[in-house]
Protein backbone atom coordinates (compact mmCIF):
# COMPACT_ATOMS: atom_id res chain seq x y z
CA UNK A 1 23.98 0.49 30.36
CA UNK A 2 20.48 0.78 28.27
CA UNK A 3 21.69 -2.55 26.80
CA UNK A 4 22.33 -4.31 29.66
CA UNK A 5 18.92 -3.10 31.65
CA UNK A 6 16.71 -4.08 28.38
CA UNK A 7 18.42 -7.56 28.59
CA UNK A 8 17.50 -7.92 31.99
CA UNK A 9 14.41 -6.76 32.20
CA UNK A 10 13.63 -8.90 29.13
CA UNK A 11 14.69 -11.99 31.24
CA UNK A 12 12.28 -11.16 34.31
CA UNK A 13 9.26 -10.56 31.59
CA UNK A 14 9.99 -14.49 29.75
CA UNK A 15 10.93 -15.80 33.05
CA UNK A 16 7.94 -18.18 34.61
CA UNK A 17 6.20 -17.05 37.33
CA UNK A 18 7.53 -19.11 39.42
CA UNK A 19 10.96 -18.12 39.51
CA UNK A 20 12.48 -16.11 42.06
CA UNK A 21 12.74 -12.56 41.36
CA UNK A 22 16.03 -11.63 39.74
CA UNK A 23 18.34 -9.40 42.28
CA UNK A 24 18.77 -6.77 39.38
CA UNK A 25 14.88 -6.29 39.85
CA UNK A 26 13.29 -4.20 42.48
CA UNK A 27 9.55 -4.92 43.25
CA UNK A 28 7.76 -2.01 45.01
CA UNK A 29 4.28 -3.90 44.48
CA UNK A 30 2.32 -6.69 43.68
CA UNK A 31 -1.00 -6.92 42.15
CA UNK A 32 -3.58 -9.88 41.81
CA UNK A 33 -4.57 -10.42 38.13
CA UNK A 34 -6.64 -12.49 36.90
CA UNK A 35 -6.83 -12.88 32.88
CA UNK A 36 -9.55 -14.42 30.27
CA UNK A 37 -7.98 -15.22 27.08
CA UNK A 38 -10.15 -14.42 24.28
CA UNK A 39 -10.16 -16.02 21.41
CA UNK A 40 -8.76 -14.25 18.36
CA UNK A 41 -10.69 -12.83 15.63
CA UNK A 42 -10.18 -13.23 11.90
CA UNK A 43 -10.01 -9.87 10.04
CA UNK A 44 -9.82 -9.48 5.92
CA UNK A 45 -8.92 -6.64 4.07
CA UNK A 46 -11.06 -6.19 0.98
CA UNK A 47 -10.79 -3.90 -1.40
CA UNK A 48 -12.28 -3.42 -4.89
CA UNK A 49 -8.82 -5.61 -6.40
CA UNK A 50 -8.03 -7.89 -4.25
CA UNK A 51 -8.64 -9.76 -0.81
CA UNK A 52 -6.24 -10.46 2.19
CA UNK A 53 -6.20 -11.98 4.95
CA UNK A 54 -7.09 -13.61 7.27
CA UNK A 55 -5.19 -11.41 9.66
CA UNK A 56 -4.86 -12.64 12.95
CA UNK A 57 -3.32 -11.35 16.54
CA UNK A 58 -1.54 -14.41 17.51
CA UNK A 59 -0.39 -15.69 13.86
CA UNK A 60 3.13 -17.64 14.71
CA UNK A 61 3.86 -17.49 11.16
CA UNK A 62 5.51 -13.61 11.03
CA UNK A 63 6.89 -13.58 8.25
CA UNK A 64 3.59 -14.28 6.00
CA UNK A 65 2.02 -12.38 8.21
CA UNK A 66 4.11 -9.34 7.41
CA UNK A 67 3.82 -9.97 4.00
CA UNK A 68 0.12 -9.89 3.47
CA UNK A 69 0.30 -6.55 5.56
CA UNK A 70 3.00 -5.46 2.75
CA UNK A 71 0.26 -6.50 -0.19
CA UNK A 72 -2.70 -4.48 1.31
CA UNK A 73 -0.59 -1.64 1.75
CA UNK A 74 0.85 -1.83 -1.95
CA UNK A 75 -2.51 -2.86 -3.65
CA UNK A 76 -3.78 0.30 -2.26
CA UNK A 77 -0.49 2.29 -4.58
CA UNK A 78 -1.00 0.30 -7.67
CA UNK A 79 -4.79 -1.11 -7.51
CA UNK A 80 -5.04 -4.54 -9.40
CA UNK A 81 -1.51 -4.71 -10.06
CA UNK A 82 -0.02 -5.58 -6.49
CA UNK A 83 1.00 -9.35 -6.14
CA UNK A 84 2.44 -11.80 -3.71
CA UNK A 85 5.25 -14.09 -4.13
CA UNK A 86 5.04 -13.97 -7.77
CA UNK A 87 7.18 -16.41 -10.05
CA UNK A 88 9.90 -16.13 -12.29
CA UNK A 89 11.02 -18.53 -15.37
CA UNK A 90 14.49 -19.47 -14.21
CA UNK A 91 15.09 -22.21 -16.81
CA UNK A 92 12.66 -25.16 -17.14
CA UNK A 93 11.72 -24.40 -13.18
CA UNK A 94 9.84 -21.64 -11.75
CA UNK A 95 11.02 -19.58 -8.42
CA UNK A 96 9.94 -16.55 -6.39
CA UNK A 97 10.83 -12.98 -7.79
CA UNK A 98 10.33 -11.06 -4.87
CA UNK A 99 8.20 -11.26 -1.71
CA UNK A 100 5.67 -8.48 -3.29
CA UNK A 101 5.68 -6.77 -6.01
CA UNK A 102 3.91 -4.10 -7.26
CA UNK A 103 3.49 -2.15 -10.48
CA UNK A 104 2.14 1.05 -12.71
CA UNK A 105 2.94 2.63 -16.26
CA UNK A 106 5.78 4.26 -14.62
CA UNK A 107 6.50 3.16 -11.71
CA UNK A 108 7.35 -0.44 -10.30
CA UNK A 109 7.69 -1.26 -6.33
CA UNK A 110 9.72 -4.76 -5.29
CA UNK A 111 9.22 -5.25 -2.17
CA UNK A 112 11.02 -8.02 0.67
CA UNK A 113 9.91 -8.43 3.83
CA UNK A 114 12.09 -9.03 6.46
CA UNK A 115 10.15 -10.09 9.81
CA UNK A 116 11.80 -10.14 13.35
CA UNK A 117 10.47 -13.23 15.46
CA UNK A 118 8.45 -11.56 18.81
CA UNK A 119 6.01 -14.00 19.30
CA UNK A 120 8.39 -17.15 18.96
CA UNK A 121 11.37 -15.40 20.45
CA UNK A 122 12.49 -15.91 23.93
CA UNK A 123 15.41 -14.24 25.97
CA UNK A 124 16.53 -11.80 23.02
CA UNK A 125 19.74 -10.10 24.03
CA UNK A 126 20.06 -6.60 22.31
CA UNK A 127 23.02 -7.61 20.61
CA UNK A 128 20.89 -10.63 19.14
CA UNK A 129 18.55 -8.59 18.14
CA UNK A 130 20.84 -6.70 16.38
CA UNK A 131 22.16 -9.20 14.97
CA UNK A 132 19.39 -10.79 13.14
CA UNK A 133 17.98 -6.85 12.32
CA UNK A 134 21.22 -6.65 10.62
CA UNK A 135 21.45 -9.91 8.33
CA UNK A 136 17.59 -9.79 7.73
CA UNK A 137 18.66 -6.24 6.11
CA UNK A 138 21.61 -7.68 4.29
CA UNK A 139 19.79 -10.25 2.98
CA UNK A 140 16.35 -8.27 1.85
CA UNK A 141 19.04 -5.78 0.05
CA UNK A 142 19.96 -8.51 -2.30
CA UNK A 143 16.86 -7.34 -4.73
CA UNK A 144 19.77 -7.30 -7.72
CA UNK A 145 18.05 -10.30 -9.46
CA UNK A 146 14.60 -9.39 -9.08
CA UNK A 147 15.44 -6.00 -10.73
CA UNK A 148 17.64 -7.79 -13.26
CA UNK A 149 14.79 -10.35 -13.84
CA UNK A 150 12.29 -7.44 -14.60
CA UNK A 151 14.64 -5.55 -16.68
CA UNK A 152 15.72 -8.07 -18.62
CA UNK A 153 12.50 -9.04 -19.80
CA UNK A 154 12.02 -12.61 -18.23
CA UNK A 155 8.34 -13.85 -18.07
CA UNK A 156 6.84 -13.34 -14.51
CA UNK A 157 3.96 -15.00 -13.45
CA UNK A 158 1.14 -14.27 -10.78
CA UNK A 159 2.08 -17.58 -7.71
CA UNK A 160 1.06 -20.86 -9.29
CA UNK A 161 -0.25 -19.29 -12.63
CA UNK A 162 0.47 -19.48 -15.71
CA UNK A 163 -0.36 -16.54 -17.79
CA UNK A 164 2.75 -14.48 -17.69
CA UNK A 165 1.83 -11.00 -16.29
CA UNK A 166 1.87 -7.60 -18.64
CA UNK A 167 4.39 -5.29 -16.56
CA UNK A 168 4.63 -1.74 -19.18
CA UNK A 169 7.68 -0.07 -19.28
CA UNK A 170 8.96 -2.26 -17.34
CA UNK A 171 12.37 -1.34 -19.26
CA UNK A 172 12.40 2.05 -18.43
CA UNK A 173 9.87 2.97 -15.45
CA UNK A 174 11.69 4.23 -12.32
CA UNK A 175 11.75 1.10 -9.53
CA UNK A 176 11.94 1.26 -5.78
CA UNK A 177 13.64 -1.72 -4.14
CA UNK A 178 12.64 -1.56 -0.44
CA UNK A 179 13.41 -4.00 2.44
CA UNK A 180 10.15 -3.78 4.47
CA UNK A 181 11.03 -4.84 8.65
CA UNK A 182 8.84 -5.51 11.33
CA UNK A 183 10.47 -2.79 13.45
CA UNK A 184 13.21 -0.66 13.08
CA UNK A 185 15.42 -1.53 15.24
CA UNK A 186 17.08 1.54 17.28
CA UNK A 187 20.36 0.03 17.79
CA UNK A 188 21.41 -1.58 14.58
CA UNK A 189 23.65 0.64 12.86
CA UNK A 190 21.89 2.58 10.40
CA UNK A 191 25.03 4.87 9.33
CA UNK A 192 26.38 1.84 7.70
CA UNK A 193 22.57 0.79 6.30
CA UNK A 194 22.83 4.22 4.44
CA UNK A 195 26.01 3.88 3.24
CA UNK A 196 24.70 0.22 1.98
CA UNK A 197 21.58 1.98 0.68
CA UNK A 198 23.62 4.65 -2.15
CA UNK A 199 25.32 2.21 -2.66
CA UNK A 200 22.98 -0.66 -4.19
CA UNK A 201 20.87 2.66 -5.63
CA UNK A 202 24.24 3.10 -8.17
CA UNK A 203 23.57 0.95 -10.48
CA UNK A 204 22.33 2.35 -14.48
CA UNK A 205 20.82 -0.73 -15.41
CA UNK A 206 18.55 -1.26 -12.16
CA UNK A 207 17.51 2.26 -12.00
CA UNK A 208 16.21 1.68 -8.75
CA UNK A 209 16.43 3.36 -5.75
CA UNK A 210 16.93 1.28 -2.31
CA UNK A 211 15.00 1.77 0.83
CA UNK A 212 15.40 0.46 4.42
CA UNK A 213 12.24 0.78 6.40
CA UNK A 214 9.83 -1.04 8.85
CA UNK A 215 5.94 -1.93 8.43
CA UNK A 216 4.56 1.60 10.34
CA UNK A 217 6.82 3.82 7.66
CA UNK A 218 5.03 1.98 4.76
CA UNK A 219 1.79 2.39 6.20
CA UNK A 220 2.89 6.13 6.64
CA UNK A 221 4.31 6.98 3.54
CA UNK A 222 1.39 5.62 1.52
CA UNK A 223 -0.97 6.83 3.65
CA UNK A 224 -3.60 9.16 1.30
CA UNK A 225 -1.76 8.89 -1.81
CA UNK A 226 -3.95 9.78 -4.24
CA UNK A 227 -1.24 7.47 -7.30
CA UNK A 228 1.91 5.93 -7.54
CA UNK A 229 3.49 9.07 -8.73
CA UNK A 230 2.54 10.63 -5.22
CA UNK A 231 4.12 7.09 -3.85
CA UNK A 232 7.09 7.48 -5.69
CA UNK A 233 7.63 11.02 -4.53
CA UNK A 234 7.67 10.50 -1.22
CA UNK A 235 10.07 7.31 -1.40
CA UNK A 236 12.24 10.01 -3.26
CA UNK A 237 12.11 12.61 -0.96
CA UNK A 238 12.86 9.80 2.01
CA UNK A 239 16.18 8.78 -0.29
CA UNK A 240 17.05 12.08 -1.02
CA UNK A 241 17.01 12.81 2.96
CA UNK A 242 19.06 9.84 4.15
CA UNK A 243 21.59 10.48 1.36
CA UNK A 244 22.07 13.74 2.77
CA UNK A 245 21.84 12.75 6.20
CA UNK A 246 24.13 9.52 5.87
CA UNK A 247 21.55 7.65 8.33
CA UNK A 248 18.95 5.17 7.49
CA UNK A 249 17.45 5.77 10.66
CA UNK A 250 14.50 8.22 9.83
CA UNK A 251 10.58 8.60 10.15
CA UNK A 252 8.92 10.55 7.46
CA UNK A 253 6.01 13.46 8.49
CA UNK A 254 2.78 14.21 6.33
CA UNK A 255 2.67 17.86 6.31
CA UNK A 256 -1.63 18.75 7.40
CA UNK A 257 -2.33 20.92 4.17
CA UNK A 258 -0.31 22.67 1.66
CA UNK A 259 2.36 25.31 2.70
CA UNK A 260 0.97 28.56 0.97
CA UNK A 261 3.37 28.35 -1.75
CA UNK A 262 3.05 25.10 -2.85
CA UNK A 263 -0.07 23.84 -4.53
CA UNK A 264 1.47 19.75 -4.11
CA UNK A 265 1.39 16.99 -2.10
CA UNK A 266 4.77 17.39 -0.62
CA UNK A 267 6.18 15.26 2.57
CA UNK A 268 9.34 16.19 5.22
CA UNK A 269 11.21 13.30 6.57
């Protein structure tokens, strides 16, 4: 039933005005607007590493758009080591590693972002939605050969450079895989994503742990980290907690100060 009235409701909001008014929808009033589109500003994000943007409201491209919200948030975990679309020698040729990926002494973040189309989409059904939530994740979990690629020592280059870049420990530092969405989708089933989840983390020569999350989690879980090992932590404590729970579907909490027992950042999902 929640389906079916999201579906139509979605219809009456894409429909053009002058269409008649579905019978499924019940108009109790009607109000007079009158609207003056403003023109969209450009906004950058500069920090003392790096530069993005620009970032813009109405951008039609979502999924670079996602991604450069993906860098700031990383290049704020591992400062001057966070990098878009870099390359990997495959061969003679040259080909993306990862959507972003980012990098300490002991810790190393690859990150693919999976965007779901809002602005360009029209007349979604929720099972459509689902749907694409669903194969976006399948296909953003397939980090294997990024992780293989950094393990195995293959020369990985900032995009269109061509000084190879310096990743220590990149043999034995722990790694977080993580599939980065525009929105988490309520009704995708995220028993299944867990189950999907332990099961790309099992493997000894990735040691890498997989995460399923959207844009506002990122934001959230590396909100006032004061290093990647506070990062990392939290990512951990997030895997730990859908393990146990056997559901993907979770929102992690920043605790407001230290309980009086524990002198730590700590986090509860």
């Amino acid at each position: 039933m929640l389906n079916l009235a999201l579906d139509r409701f979605q219809r009456h909001i894409h429909a053009s005005p002058d269409n008649p008014v579905s019978e499924y929808v019940k108009m109790t009033a009607t109000l007079p607007l009158t609207l003056d589109i403003w023109k969209p500003r450009e906004l950058y994000e500069v920090t003392p590493t790096s530069a993005s943007g620009p970032f813009v409201i109405n951008d039609q491209d979502e999924g670079k758009k996602l991604e450069r919200h993906i860098s700031v948030i990383i290049d704020s975990i591992y400062p001057g080591n966070a990098y878009v679309s870099p390359d990997v020698q495959d061969g003679k040729n040259r080909r993306e590693l990862t959507d972003v990926l980012g990098f300490s002494t002991d810790f190393i973040c690859v990150v693919q972002a999976k965007a779901l189309a809002v602005l360009t989409a029209k007349d979604q059904s929720s099972s459509t939605r689902v749907a694409n939530v669903t194969k976006d994740i399948k296909k953003g979990m397939d980090l294997a050969g990024a992780l293989t690629n950094i393990r195995n020592g293959s020369a990985i280059f900032r995009y269109q450079e061509s000084t190879p870049l310096t990743i220590l420990g990149r043999d034995r530092s722990l790694a977080h895989a993580i599939v980065v969405l525009s929105e988490m989708y309520t009704f995708v089933d995220w028993n299944t994503v867990a189950a999907d989840v332990d099961r790309a983390s099992d493997n000894e020569f990735h040691r890498a742990l997989f995460q399923v999350l959207d844009i506002q989690e990122l934001a959230n879980l590396a909100n006032n980290c004061k290093d990647a090992e506070t990062f990392s932590n939290r990512l951990l404590q997030r895997w730990f907690f859908i393990k146990e729970r056997g559901n993907a579907y979770v929102r992690a909490q920043q605790r407001i100060g230290p309980s009086p027992d524990e002198d730590e950042d700590h986090d509860a999902p």
